[in-house]
PDB file of N, CA and C in Angstrom:
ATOM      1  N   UNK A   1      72.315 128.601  28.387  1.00  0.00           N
ATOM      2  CA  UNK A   1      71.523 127.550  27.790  1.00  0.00           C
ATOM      3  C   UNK A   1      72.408 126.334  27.538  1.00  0.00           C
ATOM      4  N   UNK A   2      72.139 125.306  27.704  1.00  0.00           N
ATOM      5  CA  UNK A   2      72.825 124.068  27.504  1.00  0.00           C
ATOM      6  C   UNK A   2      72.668 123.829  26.200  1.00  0.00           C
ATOM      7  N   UNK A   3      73.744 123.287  25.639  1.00  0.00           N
ATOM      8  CA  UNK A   3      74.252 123.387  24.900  1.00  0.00           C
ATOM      9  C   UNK A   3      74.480 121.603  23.604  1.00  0.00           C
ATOM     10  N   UNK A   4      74.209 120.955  22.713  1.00  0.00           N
ATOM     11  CA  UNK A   4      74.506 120.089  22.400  1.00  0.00           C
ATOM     12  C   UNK A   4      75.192 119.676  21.161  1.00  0.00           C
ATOM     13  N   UNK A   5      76.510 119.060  21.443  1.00  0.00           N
ATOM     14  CA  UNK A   5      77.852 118.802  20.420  1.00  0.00           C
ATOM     15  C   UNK A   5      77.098 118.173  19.711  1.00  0.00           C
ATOM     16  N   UNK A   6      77.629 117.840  18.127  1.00  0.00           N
ATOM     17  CA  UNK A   6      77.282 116.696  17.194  1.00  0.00           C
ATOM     18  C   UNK A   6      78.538 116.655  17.046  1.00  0.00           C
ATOM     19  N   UNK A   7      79.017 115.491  16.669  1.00  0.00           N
ATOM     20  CA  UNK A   7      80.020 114.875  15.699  1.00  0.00           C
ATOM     21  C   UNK A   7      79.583 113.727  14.794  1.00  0.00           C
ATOM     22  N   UNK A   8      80.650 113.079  13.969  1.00  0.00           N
ATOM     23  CA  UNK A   8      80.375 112.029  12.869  1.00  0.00           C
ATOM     24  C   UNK A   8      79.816 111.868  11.962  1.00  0.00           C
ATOM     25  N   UNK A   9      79.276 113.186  11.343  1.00  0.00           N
ATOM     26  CA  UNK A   9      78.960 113.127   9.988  1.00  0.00           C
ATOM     27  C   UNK A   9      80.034 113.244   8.779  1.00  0.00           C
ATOM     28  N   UNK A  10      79.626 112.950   7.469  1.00  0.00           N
ATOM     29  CA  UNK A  10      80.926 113.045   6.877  1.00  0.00           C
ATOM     30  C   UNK A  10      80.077 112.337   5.405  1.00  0.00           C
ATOM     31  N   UNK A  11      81.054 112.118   4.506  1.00  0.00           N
ATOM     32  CA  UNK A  11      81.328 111.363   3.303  1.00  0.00           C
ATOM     33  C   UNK A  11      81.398 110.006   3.410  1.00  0.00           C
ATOM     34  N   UNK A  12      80.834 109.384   2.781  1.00  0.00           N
ATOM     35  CA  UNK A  12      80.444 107.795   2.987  1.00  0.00           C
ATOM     36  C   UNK A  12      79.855 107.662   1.646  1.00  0.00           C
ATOM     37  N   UNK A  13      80.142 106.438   1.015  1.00  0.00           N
ATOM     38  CA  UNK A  13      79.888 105.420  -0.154  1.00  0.00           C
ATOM     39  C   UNK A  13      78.905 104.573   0.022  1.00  0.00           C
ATOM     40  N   UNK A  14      77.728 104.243  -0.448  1.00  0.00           N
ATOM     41  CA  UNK A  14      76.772 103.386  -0.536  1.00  0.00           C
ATOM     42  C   UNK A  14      76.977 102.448   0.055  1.00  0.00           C
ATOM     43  N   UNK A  15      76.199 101.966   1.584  1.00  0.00           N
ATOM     44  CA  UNK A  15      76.817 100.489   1.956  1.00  0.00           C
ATOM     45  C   UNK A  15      77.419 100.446   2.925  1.00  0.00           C
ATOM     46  N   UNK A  16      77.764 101.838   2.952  1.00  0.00           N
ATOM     47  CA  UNK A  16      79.083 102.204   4.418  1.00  0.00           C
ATOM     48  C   UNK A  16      78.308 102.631   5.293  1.00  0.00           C
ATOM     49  N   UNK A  17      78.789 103.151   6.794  1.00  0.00           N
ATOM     50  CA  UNK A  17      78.443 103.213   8.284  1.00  0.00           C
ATOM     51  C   UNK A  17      79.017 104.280   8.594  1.00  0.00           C
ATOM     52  N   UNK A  18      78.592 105.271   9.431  1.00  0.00           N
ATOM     53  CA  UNK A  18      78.792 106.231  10.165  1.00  0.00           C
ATOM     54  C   UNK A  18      78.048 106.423  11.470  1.00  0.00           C
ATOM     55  N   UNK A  19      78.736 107.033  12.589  1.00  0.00           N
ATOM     56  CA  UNK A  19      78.257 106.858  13.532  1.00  0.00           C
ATOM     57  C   UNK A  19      78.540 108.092  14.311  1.00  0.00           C
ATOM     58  N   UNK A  20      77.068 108.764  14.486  1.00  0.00           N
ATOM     59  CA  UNK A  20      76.540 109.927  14.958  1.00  0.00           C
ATOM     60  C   UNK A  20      77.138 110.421  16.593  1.00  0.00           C
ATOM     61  N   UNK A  21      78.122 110.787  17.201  1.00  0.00           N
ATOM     62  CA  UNK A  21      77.621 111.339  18.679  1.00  0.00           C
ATOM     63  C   UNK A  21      76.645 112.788  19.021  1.00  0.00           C
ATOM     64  N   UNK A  22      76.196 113.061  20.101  1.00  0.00           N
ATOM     65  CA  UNK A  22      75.675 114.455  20.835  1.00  0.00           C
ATOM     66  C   UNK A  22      75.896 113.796  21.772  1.00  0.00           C
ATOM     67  N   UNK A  23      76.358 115.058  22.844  1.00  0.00           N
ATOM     68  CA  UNK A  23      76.395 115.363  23.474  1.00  0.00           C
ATOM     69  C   UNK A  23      75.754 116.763  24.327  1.00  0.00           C
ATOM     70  N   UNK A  24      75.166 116.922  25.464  1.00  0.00           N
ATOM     71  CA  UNK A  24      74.794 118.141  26.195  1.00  0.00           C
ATOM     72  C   UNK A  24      76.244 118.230  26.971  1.00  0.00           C
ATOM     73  N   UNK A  25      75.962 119.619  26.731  1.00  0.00           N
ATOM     74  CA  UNK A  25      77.243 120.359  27.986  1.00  0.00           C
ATOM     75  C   UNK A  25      76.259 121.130  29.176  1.00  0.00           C
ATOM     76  N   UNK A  26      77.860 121.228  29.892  1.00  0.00           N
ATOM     77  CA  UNK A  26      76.302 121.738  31.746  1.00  0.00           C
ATOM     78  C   UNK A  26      76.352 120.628  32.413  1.00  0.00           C
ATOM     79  N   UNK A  27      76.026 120.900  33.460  1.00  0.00           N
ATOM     80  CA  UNK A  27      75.925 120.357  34.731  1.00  0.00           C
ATOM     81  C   UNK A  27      74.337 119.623  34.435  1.00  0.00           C
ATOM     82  N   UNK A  28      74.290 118.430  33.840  1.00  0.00           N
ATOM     83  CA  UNK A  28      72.859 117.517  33.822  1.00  0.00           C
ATOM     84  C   UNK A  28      72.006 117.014  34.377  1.00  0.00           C
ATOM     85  N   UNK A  29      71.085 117.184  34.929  1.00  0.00           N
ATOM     86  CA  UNK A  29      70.637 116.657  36.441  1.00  0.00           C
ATOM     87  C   UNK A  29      69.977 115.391  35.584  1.00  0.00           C
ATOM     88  N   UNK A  30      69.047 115.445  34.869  1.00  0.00           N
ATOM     89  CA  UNK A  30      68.364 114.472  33.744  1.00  0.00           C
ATOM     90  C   UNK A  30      67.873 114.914  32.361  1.00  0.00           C
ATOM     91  N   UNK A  31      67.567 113.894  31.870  1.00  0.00           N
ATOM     92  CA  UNK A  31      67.164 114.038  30.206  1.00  0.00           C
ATOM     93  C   UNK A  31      66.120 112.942  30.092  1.00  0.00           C
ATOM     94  N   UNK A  32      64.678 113.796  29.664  1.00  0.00           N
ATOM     95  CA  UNK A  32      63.659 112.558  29.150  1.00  0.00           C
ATOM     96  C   UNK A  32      64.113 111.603  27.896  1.00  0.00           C
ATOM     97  N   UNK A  33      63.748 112.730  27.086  1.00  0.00           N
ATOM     98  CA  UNK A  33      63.867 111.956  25.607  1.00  0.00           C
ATOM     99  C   UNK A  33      64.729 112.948  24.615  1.00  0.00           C
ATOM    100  N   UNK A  34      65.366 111.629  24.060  1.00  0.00           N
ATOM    101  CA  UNK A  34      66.692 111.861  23.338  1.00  0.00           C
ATOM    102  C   UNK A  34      66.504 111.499  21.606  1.00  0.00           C
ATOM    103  N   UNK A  35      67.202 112.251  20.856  1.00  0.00           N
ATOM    104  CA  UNK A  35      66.528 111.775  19.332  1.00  0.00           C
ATOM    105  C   UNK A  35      67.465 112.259  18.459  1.00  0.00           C
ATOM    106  N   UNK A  36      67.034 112.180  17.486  1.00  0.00           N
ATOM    107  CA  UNK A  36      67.429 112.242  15.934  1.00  0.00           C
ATOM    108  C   UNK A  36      66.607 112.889  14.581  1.00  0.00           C
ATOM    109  N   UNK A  37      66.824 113.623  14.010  1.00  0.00           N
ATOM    110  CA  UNK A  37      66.393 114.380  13.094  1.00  0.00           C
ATOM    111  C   UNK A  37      66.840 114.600  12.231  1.00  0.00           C
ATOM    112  N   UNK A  38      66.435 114.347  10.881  1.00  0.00           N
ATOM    113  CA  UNK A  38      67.142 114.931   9.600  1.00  0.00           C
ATOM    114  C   UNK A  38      66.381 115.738   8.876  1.00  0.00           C
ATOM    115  N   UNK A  39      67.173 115.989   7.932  1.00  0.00           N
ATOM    116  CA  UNK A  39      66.628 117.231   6.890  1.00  0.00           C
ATOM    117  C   UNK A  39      67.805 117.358   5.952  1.00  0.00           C
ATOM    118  N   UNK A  40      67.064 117.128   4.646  1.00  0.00           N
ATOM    119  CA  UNK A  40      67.955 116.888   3.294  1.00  0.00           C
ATOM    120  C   UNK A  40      66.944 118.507   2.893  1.00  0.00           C
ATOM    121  N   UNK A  41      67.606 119.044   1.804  1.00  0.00           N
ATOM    122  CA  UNK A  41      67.371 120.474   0.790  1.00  0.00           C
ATOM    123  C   UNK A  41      65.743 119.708   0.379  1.00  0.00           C
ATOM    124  N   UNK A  42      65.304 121.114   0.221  1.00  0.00           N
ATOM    125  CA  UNK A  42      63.623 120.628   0.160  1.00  0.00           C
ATOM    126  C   UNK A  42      62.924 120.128   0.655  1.00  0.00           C
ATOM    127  N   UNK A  43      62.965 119.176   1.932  1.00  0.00           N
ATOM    128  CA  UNK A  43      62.154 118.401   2.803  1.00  0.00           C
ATOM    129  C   UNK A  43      62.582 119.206   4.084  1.00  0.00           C
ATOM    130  N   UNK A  44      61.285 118.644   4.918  1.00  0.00           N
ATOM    131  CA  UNK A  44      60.931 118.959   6.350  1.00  0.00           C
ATOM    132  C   UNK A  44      61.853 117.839   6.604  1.00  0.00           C
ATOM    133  N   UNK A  45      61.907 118.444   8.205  1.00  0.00           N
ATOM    134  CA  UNK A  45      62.741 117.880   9.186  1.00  0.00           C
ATOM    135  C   UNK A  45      62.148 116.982   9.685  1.00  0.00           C
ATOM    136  N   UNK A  46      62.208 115.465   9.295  1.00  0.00           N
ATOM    137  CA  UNK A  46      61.779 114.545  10.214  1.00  0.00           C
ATOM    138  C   UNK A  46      62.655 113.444  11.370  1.00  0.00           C
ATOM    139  N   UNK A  47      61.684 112.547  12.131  1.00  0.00           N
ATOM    140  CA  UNK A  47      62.441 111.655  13.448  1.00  0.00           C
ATOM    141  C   UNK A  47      62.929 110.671  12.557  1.00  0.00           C
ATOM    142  N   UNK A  48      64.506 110.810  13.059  1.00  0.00           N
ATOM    143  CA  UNK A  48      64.779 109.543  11.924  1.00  0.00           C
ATOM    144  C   UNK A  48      65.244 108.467  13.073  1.00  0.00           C
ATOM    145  N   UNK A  49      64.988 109.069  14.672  1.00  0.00           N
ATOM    146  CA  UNK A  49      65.255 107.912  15.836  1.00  0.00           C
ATOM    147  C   UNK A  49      65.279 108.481  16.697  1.00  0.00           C
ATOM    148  N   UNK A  50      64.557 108.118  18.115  1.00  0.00           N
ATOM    149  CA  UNK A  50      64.270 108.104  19.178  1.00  0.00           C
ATOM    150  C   UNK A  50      64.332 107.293  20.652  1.00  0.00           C
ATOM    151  N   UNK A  51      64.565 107.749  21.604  1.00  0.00           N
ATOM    152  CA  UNK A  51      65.128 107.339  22.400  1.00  0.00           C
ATOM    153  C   UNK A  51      64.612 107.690  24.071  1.00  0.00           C
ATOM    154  N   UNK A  52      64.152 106.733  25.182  1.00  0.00           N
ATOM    155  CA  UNK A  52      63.290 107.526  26.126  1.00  0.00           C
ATOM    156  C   UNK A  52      64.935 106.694  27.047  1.00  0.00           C
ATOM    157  N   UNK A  53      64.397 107.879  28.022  1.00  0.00           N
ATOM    158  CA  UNK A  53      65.121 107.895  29.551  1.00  0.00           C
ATOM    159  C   UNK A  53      65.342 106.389  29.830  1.00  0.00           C
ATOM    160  N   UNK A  54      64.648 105.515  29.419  1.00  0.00           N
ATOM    161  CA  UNK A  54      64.560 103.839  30.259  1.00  0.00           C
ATOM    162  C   UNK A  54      65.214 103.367  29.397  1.00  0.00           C
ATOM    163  N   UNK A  55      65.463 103.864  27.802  1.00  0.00           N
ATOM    164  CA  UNK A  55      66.322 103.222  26.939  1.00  0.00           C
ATOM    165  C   UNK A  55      65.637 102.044  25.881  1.00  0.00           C
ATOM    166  N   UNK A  56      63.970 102.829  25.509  1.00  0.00           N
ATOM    167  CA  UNK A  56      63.308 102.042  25.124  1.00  0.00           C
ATOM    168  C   UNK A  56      63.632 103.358  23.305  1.00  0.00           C
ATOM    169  N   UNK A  57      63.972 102.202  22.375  1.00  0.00           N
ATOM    170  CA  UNK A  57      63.854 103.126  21.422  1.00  0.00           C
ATOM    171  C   UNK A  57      62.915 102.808  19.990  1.00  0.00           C
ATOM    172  N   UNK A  58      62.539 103.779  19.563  1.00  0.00           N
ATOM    173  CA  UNK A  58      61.782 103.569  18.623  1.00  0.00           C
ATOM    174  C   UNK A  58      62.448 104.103  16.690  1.00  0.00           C
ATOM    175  N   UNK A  59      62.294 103.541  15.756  1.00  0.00           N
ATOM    176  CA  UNK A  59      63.420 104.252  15.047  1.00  0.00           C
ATOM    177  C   UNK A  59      61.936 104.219  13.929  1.00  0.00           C
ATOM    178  N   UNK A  60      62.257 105.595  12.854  1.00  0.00           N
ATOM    179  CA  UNK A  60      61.091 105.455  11.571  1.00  0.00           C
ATOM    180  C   UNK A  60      61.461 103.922  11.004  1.00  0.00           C
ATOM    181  N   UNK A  61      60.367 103.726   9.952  1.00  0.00           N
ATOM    182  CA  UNK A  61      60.564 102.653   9.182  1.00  0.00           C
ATOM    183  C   UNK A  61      61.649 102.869   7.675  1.00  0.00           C
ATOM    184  N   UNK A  62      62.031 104.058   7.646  1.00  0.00           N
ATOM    185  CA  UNK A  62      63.441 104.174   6.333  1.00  0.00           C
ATOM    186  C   UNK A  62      64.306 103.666   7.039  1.00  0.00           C
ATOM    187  N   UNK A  63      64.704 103.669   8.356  1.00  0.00           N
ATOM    188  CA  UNK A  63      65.977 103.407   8.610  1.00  0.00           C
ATOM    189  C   UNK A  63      66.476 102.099   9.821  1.00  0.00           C
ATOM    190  N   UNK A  64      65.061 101.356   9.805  1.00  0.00           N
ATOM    191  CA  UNK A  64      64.736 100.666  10.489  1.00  0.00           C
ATOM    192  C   UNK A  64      65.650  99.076  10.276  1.00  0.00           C
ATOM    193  N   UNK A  65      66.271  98.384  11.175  1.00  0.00           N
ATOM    194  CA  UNK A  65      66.979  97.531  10.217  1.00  0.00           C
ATOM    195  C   UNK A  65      68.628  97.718   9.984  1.00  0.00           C
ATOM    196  N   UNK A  66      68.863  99.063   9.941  1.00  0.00           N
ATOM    197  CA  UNK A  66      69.800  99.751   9.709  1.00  0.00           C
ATOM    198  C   UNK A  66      70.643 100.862  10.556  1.00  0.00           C
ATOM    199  N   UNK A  67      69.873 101.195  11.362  1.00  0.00           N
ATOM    200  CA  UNK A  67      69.974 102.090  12.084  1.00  0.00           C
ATOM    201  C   UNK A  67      69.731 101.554  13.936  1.00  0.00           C
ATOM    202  N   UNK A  68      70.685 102.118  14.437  1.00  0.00           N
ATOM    203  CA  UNK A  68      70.410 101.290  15.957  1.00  0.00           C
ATOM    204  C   UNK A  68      70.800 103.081  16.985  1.00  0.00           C
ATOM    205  N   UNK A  69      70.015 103.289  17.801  1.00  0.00           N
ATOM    206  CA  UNK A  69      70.221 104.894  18.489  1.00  0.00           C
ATOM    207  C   UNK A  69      70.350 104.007  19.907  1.00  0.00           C
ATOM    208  N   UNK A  70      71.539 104.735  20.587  1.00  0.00           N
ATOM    209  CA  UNK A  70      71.498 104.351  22.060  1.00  0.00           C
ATOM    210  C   UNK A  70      71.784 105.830  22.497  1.00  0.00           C
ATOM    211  N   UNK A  71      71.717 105.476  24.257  1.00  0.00           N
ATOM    212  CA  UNK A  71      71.947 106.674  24.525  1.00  0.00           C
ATOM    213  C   UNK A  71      73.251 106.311  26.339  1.00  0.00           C
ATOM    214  N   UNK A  72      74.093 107.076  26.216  1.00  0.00           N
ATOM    215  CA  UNK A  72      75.062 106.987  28.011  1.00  0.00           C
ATOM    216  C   UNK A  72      74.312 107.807  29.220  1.00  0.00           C
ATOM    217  N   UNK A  73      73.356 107.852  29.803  1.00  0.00           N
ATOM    218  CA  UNK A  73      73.235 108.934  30.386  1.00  0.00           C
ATOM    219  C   UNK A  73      73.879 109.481  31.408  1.00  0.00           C
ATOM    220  N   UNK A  74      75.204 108.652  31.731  1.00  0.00           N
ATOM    221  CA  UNK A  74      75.844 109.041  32.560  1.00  0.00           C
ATOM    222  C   UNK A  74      76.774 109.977  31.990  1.00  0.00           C
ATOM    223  N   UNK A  75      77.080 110.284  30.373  1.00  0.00           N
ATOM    224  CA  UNK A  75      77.855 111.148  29.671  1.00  0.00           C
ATOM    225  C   UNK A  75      76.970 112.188  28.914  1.00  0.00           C
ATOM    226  N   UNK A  76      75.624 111.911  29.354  1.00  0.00           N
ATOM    227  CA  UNK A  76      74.793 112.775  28.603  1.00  0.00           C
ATOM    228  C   UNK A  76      75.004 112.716  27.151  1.00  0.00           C
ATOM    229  N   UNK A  77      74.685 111.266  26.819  1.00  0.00           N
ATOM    230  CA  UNK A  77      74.850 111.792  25.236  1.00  0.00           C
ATOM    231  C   UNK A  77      74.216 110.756  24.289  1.00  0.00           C
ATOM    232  N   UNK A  78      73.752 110.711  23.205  1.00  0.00           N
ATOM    233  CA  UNK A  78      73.156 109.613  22.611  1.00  0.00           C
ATOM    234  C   UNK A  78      73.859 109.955  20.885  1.00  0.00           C
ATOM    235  N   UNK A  79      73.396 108.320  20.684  1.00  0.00           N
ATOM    236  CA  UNK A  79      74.721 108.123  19.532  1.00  0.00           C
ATOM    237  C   UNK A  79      73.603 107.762  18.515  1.00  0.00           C
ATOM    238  N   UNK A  80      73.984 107.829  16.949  1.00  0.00           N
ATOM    239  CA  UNK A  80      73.284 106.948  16.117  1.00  0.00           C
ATOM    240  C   UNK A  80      74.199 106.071  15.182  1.00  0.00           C
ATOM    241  N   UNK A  81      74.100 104.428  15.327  1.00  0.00           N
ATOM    242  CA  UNK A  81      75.021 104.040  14.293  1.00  0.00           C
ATOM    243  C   UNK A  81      74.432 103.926  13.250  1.00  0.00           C
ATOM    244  N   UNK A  82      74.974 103.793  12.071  1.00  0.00           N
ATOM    245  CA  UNK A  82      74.113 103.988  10.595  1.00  0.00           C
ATOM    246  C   UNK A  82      74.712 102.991   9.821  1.00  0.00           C
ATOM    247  N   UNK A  83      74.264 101.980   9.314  1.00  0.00           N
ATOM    248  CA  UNK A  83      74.799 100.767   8.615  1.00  0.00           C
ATOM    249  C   UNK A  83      73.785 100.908   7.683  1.00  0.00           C
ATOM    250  N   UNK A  84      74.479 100.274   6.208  1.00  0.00           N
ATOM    251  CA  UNK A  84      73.757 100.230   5.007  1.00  0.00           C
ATOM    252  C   UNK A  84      73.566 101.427   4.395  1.00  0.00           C
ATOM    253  N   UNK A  85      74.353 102.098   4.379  1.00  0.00           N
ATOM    254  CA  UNK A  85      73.785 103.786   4.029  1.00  0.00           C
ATOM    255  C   UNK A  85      73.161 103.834   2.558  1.00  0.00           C
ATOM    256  N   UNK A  86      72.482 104.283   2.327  1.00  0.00           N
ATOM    257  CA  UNK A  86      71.928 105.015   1.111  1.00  0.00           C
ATOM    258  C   UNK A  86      71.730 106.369   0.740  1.00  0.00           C
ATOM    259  N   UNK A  87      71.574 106.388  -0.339  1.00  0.00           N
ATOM    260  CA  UNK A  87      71.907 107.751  -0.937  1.00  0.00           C
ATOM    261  C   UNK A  87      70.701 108.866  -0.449  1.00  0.00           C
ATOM    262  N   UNK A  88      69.890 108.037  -0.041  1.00  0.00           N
ATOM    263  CA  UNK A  88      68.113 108.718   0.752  1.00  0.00           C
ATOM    264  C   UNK A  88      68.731 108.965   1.836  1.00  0.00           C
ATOM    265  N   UNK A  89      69.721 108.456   2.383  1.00  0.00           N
ATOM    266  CA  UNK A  89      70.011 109.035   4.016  1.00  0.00           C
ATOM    267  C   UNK A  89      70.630 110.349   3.747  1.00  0.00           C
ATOM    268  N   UNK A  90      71.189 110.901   2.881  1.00  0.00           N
ATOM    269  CA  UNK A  90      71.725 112.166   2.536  1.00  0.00           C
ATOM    270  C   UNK A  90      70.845 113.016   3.294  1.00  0.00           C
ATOM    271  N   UNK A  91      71.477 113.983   4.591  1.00  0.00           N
ATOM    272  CA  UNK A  91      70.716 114.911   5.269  1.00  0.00           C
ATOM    273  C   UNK A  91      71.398 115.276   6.178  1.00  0.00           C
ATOM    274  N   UNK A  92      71.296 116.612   6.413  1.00  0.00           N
ATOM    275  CA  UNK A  92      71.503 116.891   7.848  1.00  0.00           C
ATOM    276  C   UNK A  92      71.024 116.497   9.143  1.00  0.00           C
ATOM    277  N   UNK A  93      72.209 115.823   9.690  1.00  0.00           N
ATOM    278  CA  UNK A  93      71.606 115.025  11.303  1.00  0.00           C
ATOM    279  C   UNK A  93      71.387 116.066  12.539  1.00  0.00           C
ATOM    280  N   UNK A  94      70.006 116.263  13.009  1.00  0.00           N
ATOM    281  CA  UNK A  94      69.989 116.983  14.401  1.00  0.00           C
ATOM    282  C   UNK A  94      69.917 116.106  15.610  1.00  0.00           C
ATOM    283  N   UNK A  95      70.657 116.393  16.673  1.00  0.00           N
ATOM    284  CA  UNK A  95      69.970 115.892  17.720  1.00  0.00           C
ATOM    285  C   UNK A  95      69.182 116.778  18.535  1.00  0.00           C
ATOM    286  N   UNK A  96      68.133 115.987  19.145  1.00  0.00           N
ATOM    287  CA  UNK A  96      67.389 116.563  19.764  1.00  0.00           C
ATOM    288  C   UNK A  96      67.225 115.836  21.327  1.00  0.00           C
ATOM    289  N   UNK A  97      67.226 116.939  22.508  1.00  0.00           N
ATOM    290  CA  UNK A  97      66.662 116.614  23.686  1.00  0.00           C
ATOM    291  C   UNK A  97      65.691 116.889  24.159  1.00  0.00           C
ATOM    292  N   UNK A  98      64.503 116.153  24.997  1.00  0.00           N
ATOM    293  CA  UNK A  98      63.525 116.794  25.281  1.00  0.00           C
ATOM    294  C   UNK A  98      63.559 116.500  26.746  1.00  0.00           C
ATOM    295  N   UNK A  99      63.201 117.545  27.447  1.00  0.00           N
ATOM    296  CA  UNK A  99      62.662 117.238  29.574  1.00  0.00           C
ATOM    297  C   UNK A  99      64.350 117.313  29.609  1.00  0.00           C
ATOM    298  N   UNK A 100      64.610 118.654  29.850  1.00  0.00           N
ATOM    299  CA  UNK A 100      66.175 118.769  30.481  1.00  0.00           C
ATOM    300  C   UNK A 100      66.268 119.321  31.446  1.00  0.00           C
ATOM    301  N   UNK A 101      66.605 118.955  32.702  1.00  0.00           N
ATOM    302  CA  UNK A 101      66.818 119.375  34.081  1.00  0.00           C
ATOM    303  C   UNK A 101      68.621 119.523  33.772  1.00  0.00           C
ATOM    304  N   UNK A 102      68.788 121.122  33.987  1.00  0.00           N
ATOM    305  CA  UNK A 102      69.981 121.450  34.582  1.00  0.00           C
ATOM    306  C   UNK A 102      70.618 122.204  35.496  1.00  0.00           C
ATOM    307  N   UNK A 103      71.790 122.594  35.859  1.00  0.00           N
ATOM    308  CA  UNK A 103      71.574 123.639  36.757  1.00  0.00           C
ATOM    309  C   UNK A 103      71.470 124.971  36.364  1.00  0.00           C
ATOM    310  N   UNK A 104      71.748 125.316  34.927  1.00  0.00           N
ATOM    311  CA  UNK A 104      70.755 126.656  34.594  1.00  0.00           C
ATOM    312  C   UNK A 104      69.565 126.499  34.398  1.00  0.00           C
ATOM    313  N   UNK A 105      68.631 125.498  34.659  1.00  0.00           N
ATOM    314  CA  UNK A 105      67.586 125.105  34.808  1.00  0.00           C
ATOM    315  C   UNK A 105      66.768 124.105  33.957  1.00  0.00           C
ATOM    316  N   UNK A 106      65.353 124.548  33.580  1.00  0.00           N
ATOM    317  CA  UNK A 106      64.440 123.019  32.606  1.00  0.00           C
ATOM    318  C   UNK A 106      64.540 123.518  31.577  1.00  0.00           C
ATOM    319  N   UNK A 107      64.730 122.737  30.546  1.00  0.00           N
ATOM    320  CA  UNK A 107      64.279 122.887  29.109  1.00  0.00           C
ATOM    321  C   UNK A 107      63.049 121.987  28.469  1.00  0.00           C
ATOM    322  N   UNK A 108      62.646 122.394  27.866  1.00  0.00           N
ATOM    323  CA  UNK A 108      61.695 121.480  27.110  1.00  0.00           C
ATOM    324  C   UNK A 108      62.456 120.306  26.192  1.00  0.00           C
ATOM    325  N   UNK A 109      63.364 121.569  25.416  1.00  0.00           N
ATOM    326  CA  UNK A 109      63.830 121.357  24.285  1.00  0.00           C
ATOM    327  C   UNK A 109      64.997 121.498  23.945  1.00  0.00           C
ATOM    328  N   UNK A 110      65.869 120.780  22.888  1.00  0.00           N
ATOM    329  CA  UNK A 110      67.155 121.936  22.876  1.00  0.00           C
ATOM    330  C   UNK A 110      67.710 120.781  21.763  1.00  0.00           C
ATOM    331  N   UNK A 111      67.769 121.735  20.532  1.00  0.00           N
ATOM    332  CA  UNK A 111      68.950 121.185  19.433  1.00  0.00           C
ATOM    333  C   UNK A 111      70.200 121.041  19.523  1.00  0.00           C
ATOM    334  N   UNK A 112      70.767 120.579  18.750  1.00  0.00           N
ATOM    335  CA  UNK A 112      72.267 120.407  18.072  1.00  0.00           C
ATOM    336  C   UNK A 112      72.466 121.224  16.933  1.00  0.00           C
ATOM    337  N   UNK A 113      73.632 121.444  16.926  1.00  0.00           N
ATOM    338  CA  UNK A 113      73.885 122.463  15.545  1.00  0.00           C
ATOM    339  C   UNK A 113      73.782 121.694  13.757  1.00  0.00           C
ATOM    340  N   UNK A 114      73.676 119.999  13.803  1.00  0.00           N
ATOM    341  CA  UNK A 114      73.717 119.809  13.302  1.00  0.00           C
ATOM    342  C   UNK A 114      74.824 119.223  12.270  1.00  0.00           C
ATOM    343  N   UNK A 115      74.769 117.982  11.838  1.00  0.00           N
ATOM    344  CA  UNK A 115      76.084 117.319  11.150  1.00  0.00           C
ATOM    345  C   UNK A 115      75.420 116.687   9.708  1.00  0.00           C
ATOM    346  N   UNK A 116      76.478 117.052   8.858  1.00  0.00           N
ATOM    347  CA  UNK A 116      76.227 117.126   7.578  1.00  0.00           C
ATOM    348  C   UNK A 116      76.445 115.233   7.075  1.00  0.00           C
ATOM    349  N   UNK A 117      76.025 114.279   6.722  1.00  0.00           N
ATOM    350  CA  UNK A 117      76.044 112.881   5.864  1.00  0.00           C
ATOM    351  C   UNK A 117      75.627 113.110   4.726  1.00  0.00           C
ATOM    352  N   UNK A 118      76.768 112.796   3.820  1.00  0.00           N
ATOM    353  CA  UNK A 118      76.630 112.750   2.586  1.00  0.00           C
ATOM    354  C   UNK A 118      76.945 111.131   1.814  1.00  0.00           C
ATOM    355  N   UNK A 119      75.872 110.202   1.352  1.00  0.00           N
ATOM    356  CA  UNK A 119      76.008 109.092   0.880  1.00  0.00           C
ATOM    357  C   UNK A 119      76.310 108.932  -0.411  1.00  0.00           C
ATOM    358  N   UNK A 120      77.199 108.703  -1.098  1.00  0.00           N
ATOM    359  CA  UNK A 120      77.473 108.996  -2.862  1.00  0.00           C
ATOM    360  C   UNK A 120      77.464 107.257  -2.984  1.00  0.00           C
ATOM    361  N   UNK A 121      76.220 107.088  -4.327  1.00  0.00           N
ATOM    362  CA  UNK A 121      75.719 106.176  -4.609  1.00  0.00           C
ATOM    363  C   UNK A 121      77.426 105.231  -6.117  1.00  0.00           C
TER     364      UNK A 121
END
């Protein structure tokens, strides 16, 4: 199963920036849509940014302003930068891929293990 890295989560001060990578491992043939997900203790997991194959992206309105998602597809990987942080961004970051052609074959779907942002106000 293919597989997807996170890095760049961490400890950050009100105001400050961090900046998300994933990556898929494997041999990639393509990737539809590329994203972002969080989840803080007690809440559902929601899109906190999104990203299609043509590089058209759409981001929620919390982080809108603030938040910019691109994606390399020649490295298979999409990034999130995070400016202005707040203490509401506190959550675990997933990435998410959707429409994965590889050579162990299609996926629909396929997470990241997940990276921890912690914003101290």
């Amino acid at each position: 199963q293919v597989q997807l890295v996170e890095s760049g989560g961490g400890l950050v001060q009100a105001g400050g920036s961090l900046r998300l990578s994933c990556t898929a491992s494997g041999i990639i043939f393509s990737i539809n849509d590329m994203g972002w997900y969080r989840q803080a203790p007690g809440n559902q997991r929601e899109l906190v940014a999104s990203i299609t194959r043509g590089g058209s992206a759409n981001l929620a309105d919390p982080v809108k302003g603030r938040f910019t998602i691109s994606r390399d597809n020649a490295k298979n990987a999409v990034y999130l930068q995070m400016n202005s942080l707040k203490p509401e961004d506190t959550a675990v970051y997933y990435c998410n891929v959707q429409g994965l052609r590889t050579r162990a074959g299609a996926f629909s779907e396929v997470w990241g293990q997940g990276t921890l942002v912690t914003v101290s106000s």
